[in-house]
C-alpha atoms as a PDB file:
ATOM      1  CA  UNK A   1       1.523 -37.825  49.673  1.00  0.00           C
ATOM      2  CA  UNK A   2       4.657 -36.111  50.829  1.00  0.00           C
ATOM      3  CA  UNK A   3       6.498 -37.061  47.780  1.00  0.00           C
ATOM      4  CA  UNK A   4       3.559 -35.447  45.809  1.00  0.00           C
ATOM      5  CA  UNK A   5       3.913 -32.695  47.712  1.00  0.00           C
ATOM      6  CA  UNK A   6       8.011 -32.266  47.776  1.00  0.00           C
ATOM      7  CA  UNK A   7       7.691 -32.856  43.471  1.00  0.00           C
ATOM      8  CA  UNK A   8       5.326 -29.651  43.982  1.00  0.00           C
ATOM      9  CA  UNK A   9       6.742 -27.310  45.516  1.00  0.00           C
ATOM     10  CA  UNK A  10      10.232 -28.245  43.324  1.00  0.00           C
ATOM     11  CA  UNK A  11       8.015 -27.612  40.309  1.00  0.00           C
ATOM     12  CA  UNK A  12       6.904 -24.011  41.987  1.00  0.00           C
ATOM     13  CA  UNK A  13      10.694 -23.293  42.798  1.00  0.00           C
ATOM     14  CA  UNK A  14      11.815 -24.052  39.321  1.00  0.00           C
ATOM     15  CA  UNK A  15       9.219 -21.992  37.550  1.00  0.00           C
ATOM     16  CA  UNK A  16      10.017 -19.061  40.046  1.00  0.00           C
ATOM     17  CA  UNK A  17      13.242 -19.323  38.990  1.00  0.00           C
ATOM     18  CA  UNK A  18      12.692 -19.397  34.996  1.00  0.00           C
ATOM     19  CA  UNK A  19      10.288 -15.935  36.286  1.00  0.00           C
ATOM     20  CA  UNK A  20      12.734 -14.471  37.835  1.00  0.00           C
ATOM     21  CA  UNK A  21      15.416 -14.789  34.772  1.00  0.00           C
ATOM     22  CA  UNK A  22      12.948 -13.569  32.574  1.00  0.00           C
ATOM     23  CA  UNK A  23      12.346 -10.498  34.714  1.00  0.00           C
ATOM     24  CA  UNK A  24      16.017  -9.658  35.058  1.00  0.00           C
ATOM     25  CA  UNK A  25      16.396 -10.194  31.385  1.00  0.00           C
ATOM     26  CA  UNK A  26      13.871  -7.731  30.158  1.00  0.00           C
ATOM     27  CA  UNK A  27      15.071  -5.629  32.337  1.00  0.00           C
ATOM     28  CA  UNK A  28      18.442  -5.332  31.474  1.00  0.00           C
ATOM     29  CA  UNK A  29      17.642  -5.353  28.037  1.00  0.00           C
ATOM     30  CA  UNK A  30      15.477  -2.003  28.958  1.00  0.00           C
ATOM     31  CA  UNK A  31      18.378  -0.928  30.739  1.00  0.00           C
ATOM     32  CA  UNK A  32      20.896  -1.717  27.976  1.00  0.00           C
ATOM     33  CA  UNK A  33      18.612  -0.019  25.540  1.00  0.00           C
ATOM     34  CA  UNK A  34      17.325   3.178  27.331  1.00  0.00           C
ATOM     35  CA  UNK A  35      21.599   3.742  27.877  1.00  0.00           C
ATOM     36  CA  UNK A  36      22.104   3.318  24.504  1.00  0.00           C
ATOM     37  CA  UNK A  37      19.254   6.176  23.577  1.00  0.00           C
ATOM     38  CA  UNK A  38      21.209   8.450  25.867  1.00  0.00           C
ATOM     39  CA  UNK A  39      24.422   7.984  24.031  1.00  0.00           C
ATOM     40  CA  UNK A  40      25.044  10.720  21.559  1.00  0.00           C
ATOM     41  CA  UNK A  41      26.538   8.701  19.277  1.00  0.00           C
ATOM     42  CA  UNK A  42      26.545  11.269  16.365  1.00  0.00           C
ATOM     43  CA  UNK A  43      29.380  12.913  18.648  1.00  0.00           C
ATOM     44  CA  UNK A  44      31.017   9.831  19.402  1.00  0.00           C
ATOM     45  CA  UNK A  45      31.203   8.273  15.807  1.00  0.00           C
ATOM     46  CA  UNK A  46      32.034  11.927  14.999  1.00  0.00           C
ATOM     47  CA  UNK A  47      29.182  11.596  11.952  1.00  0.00           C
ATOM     48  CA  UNK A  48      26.755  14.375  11.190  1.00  0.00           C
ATOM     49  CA  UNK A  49      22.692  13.754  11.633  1.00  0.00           C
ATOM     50  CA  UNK A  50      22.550  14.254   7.645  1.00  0.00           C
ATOM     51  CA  UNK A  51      24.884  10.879   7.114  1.00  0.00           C
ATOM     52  CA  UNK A  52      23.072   9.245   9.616  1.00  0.00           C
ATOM     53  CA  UNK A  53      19.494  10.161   8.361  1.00  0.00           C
ATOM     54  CA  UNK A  54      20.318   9.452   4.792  1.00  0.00           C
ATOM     55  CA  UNK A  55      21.854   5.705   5.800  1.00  0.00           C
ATOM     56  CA  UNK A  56      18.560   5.281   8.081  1.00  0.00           C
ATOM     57  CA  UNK A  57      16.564   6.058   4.621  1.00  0.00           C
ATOM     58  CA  UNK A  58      18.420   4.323   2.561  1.00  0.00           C
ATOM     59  CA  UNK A  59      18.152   1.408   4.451  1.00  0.00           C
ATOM     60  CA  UNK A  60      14.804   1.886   5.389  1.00  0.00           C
ATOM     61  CA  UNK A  61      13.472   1.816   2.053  1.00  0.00           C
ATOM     62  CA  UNK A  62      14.953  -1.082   0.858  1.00  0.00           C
ATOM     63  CA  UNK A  63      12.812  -2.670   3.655  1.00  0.00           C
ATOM     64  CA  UNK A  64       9.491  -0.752   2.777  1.00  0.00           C
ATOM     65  CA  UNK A  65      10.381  -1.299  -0.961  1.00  0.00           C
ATOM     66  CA  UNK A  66      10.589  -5.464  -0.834  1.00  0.00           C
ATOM     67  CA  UNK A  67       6.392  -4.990  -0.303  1.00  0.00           C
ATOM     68  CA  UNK A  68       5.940  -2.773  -3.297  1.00  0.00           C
ATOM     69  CA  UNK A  69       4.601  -4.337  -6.672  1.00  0.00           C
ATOM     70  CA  UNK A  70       6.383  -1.983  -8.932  1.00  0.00           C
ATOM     71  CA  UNK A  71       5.611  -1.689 -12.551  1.00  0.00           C
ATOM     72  CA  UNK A  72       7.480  -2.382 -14.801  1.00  0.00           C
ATOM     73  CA  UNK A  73       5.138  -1.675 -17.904  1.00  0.00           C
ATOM     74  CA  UNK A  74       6.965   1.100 -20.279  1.00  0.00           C
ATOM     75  CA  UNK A  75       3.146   1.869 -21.510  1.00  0.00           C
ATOM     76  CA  UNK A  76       2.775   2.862 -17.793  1.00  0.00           C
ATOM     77  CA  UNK A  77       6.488   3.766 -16.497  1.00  0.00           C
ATOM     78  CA  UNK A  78       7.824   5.950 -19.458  1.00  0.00           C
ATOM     79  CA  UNK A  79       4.608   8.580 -19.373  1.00  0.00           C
ATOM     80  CA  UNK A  80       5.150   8.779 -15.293  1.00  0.00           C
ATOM     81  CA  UNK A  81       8.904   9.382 -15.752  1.00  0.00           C
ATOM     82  CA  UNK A  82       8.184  12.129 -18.366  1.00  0.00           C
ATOM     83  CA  UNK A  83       5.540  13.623 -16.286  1.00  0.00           C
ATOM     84  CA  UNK A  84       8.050  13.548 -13.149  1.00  0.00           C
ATOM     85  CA  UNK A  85      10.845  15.077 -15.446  1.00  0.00           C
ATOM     86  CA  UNK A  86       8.627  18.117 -16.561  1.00  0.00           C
ATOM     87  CA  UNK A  87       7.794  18.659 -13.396  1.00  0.00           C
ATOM     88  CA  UNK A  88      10.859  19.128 -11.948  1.00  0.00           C
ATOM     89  CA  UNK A  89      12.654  20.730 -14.832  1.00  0.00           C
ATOM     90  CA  UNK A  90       9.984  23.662 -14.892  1.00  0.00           C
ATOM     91  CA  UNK A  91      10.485  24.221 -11.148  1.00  0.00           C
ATOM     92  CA  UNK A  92      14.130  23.929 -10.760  1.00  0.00           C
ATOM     93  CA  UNK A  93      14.469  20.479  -9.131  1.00  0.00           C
ATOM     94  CA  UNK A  94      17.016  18.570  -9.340  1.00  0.00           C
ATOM     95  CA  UNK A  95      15.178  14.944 -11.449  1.00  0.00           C
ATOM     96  CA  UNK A  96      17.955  12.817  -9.603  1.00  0.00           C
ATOM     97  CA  UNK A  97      16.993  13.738  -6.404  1.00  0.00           C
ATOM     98  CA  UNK A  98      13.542  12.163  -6.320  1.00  0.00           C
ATOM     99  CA  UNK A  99      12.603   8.291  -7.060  1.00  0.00           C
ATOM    100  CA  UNK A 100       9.362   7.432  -8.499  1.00  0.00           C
ATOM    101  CA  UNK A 101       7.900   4.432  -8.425  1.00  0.00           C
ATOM    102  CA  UNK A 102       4.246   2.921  -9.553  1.00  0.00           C
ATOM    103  CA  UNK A 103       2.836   0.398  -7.470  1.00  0.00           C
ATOM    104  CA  UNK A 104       0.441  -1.606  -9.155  1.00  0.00           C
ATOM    105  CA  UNK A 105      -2.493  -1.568  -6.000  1.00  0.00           C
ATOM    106  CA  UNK A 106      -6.101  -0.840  -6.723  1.00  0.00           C
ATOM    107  CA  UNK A 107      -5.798   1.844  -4.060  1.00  0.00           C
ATOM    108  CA  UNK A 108      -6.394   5.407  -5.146  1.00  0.00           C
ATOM    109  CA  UNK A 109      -3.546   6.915  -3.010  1.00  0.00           C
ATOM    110  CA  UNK A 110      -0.172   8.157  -3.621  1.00  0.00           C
ATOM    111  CA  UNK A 111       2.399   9.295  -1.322  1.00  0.00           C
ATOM    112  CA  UNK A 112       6.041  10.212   0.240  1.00  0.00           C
ATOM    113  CA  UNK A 113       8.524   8.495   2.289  1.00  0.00           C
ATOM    114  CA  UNK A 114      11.751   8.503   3.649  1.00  0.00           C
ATOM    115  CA  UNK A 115      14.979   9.035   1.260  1.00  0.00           C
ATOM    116  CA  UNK A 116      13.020  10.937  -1.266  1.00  0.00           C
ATOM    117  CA  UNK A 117      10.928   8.230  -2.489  1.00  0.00           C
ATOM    118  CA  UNK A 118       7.753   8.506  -4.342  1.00  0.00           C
ATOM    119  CA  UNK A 119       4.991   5.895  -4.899  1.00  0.00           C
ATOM    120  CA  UNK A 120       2.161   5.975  -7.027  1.00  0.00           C
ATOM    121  CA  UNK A 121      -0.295   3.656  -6.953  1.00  0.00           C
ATOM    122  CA  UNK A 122      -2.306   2.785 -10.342  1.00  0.00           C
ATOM    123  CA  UNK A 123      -5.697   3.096  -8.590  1.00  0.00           C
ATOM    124  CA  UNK A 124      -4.707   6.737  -8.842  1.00  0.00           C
ATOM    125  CA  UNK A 125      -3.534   7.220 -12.045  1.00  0.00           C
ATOM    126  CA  UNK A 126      -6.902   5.119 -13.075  1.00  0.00           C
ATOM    127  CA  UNK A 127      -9.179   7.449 -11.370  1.00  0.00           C
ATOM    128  CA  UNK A 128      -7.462  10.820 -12.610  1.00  0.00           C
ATOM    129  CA  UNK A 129      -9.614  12.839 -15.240  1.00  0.00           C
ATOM    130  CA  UNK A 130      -6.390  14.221 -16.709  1.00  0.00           C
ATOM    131  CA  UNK A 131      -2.697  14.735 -16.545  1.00  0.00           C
ATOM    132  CA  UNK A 132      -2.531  17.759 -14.494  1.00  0.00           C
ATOM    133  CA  UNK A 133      -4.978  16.225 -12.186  1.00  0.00           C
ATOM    134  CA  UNK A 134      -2.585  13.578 -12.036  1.00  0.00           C
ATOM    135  CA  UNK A 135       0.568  15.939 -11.501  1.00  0.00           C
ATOM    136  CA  UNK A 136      -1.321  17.669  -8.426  1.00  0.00           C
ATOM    137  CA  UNK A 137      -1.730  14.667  -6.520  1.00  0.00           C
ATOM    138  CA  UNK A 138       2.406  14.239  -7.834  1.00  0.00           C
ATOM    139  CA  UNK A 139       3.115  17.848  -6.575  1.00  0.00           C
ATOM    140  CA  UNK A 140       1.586  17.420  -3.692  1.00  0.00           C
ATOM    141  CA  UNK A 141       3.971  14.999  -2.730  1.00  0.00           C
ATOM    142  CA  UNK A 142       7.005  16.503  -4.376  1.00  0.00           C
ATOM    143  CA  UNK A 143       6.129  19.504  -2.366  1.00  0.00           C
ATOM    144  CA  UNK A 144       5.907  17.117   1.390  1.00  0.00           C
ATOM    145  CA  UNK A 145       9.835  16.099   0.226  1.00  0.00           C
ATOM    146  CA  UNK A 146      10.852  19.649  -1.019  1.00  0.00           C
ATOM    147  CA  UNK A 147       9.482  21.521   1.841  1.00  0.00           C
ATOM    148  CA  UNK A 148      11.127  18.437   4.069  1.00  0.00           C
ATOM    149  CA  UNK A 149       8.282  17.449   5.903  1.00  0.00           C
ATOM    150  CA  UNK A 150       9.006  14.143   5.305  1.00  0.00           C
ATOM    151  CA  UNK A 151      12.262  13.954   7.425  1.00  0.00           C
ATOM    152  CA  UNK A 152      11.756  16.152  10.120  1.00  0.00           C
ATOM    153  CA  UNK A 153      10.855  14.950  13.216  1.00  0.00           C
ATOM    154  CA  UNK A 154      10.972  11.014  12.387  1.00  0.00           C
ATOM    155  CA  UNK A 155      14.663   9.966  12.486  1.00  0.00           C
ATOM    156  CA  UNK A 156      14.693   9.285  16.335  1.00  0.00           C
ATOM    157  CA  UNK A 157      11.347   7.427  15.809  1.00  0.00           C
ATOM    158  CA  UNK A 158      12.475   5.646  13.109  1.00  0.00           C
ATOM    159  CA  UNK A 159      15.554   4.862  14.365  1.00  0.00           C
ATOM    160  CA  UNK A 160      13.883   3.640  17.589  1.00  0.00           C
ATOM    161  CA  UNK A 161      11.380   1.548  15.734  1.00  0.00           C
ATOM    162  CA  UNK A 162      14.216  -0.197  13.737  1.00  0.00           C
ATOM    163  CA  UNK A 163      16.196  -1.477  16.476  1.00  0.00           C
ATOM    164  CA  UNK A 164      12.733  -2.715  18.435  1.00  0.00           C
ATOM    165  CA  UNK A 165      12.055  -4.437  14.859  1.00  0.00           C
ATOM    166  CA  UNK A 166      15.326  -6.229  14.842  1.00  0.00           C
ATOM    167  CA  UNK A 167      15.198  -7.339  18.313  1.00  0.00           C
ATOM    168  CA  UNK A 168      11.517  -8.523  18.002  1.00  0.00           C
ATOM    169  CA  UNK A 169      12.475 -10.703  14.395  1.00  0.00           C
ATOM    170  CA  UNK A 170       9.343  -8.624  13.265  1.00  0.00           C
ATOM    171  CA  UNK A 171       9.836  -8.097   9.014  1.00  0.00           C
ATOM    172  CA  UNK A 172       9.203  -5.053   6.747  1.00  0.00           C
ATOM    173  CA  UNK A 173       5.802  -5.567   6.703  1.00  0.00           C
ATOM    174  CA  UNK A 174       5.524  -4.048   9.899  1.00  0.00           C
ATOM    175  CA  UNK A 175       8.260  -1.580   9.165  1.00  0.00           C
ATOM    176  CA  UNK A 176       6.547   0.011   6.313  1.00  0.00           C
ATOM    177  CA  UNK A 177       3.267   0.046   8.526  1.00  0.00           C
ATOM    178  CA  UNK A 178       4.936   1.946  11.346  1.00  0.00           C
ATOM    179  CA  UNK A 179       7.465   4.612   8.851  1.00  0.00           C
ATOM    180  CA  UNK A 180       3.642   5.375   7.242  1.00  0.00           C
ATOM    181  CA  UNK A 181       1.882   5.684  10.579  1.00  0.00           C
ATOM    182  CA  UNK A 182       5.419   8.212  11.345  1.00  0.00           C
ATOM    183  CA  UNK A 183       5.060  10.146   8.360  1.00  0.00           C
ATOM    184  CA  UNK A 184       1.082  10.563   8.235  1.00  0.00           C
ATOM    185  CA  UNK A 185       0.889  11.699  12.148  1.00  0.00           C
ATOM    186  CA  UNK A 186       4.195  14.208  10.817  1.00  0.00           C
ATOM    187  CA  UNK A 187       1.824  15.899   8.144  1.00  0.00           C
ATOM    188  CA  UNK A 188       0.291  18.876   9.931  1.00  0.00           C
ATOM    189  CA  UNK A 189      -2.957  20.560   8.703  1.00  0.00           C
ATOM    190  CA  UNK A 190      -0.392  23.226   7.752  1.00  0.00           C
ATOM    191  CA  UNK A 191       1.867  21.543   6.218  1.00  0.00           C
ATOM    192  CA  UNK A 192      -0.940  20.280   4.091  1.00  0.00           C
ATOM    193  CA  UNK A 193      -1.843  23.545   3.447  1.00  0.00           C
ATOM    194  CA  UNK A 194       1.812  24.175   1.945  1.00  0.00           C
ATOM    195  CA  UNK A 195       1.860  21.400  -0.371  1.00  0.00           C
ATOM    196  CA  UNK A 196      -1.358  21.923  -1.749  1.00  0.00           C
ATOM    197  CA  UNK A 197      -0.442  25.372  -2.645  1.00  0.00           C
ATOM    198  CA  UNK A 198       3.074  24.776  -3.553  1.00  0.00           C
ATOM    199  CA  UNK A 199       1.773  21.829  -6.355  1.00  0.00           C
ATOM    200  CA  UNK A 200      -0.774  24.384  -7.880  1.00  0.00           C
ATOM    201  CA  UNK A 201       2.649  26.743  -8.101  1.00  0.00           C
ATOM    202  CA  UNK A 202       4.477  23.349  -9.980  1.00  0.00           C
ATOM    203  CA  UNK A 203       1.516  22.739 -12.047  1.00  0.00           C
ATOM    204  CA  UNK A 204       1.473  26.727 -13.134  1.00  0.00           C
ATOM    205  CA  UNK A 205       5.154  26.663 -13.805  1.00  0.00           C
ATOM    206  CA  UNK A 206       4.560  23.146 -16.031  1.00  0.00           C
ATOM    207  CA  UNK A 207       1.834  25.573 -18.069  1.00  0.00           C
ATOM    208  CA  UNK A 208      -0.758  23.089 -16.505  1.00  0.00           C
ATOM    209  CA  UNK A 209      -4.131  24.661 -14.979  1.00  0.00           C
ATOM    210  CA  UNK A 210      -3.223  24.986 -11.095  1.00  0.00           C
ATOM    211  CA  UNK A 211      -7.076  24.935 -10.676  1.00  0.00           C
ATOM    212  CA  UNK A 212      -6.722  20.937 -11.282  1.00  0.00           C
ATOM    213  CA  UNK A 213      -5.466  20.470  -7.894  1.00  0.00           C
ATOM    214  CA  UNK A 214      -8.631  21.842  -6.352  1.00  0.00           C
ATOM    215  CA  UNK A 215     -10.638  19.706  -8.641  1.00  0.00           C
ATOM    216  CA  UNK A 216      -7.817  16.414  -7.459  1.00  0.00           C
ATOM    217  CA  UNK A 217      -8.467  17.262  -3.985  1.00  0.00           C
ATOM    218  CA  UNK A 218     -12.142  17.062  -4.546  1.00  0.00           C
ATOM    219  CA  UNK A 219     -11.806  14.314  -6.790  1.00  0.00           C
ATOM    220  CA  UNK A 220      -9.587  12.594  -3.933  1.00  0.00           C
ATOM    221  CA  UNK A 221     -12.405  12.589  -1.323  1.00  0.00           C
ATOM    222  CA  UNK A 222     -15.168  11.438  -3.671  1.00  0.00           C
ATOM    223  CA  UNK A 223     -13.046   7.602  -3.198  1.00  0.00           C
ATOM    224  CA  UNK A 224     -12.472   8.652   0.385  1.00  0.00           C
ATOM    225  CA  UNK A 225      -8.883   9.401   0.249  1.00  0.00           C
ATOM    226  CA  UNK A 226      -9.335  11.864   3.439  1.00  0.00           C
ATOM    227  CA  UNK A 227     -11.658  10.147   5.258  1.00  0.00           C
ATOM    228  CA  UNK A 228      -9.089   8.869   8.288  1.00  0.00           C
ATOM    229  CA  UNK A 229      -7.642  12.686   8.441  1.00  0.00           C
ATOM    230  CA  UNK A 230     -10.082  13.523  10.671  1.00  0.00           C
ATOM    231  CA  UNK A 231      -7.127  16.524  12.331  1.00  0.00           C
ATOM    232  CA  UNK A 232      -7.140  18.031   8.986  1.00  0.00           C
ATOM    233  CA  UNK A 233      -8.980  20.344   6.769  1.00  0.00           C
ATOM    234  CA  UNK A 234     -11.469  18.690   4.821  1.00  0.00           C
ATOM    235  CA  UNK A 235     -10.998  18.645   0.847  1.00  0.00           C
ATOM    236  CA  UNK A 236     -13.599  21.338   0.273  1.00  0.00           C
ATOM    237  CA  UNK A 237     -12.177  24.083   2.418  1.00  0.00           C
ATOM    238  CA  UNK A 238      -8.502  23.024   0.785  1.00  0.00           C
ATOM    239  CA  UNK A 239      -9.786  23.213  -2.945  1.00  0.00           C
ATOM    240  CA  UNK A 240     -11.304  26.633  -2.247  1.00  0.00           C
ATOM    241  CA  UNK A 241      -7.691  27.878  -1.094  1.00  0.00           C
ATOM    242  CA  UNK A 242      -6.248  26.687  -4.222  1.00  0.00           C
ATOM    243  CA  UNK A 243      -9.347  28.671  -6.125  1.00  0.00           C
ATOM    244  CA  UNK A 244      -8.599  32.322  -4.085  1.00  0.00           C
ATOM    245  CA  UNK A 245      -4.858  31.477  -5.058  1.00  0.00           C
ATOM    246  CA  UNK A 246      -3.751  34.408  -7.566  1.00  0.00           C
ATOM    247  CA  UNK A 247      -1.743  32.839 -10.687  1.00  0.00           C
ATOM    248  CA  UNK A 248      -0.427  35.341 -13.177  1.00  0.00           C
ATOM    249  CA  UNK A 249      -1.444  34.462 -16.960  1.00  0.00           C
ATOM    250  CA  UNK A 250       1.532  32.492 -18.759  1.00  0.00           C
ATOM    251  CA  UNK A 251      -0.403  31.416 -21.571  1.00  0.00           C
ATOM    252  CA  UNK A 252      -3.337  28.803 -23.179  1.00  0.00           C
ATOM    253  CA  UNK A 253      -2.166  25.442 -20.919  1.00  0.00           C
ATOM    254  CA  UNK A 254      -0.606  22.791 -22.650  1.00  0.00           C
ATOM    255  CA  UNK A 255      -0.722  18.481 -22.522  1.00  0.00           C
ATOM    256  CA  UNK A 256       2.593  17.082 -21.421  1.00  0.00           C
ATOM    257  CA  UNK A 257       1.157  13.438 -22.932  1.00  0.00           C
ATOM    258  CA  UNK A 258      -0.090  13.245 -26.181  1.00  0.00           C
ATOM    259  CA  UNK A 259      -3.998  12.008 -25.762  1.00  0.00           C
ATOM    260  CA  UNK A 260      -2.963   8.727 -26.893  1.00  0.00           C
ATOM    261  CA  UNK A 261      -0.137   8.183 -24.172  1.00  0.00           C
ATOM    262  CA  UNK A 262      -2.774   9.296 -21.672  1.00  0.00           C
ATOM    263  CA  UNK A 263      -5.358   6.875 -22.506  1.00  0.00           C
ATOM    264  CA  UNK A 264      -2.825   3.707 -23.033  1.00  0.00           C
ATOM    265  CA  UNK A 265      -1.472   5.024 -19.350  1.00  0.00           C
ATOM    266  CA  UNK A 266      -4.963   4.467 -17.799  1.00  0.00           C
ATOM    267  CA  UNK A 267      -5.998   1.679 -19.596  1.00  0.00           C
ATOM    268  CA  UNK A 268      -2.245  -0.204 -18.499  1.00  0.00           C
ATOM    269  CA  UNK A 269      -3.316   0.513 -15.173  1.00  0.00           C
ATOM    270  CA  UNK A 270      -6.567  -1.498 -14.944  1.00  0.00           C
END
């Protein structure tokens, strides 16, 4: 009975002492960690936030990209690229500076991330009625990285989120779920507002109808595209500021795609 008791209460003294290591571990990794946040490194490494926020991106995306299914399908590629490159050449943007990039997902989405990045899914390009439709829901997020509502505000998050992903063995899976959660809680209503309006200025510039991205937006929520945005403005009150919008007259609109491209485009993408 003793010696039952005395193998006990070494048991209890052992595992108290693996408890105890464990709590003076995390916490000096907490300690180590919060120091490090209070470092201003930029200073130190005598590197400007620009460097540092184009390195995070660069890096980032090679993480988030490693999940994307990008196509490589000319039928599909070559009419996005040209779409891109008309876009950006009738609004004074530099075509370098932006990466576009189809991923083949049955999702009718598109959007923005770090870097300058682009993705497209080909649920969207599916569900489009026409080009310029197409090129609103494009502008839209050309705008988000013009404007740079992208990067501000999610570097120190990001950065944060990184290290906590390295220390935690954690992949890009989870990487690309947290930058999107960043970047969709960054989005104000206003800076919606902004993109929206500045895409129905690219799609006027390109000669397309800027009406189209009041009729994307609408088109958008019909497959429920805003549904979780439940702190912004719903799709009816946005298309309506596109519609009061005043556009000067530059001439009968124009197709960018010939109507053969456009229907092999779709058709790749089912």
């Amino acid at each position: 009975m003793v010696s039952l008791w005395n193998y006990n209460r070494h048991g209890m003294q052992k595992m108290n002492k693996i408890l105890k290591e464990a709590v003076i571990s995390v916490l000096l990794f907490c300690t180590v960690f919060y120091a490090t946040l209070q470092v201003d490194w930029l200073r130190v490494l005598h590197l400007t936030p620009t460097i540092v926020g184009d390195k995070l991106s660069e890096w980032t995306w090679e993480m988030m990209s490693s999940n994307i299914k990008e196509v490589e399908d000319d039928e599909v590629r070559l009419p996005i690229d040209t779409l891109m490159r008309e876009m950006c050449v009738a609004n004074g943007i530099d075509t370098a500076s932006i990466n576009i990039v189809v991923s083949k997902t049955s999702e009718v989405n598109a959007f923005a991330t770090v870097g300058k990045h682009l993705v497209v899914y080909t649920g969207l390009i599916k569900k489009m009625d026409n080009e310029a439709q197409l090129c609103a829901v494009i502008g839209h997020e050309v705008a988000h990285l013009q404007l740079g509502h992208i990067q501000s505000g999610i570097r120190r998050q990001a950065l944060i989120s990184v290290i906590m992903i390295l220390v935690s063995g954690n992949g890009s899976g989870q990487l690309s779920e947290i930058i999107g959660d960043m970047i969709s809680n960054s989005i104000t209503r206003t800076k919606e507002n902004d993109a929206d309006a500045q895409s129905a200025r690219y799609l006027h510039a390109m000669h397309l109808n800027p009406l189209e991205m009041a009729n994307a937006l609408e088109k958008l929520d019909s497959y429920g595209v805003f549904s979780f945005l439940s702190d912004h403005d719903d799709s009816k009150k946005r298309a309506d500021r596109i519609r009061n919008m005043n556009f000067s007259d530059n001439g009968p609109y124009r197709q960018v795609l010939s109507p053969g491209t456009w229907e092999r485009l779709q058709r790749s993408c089912k």
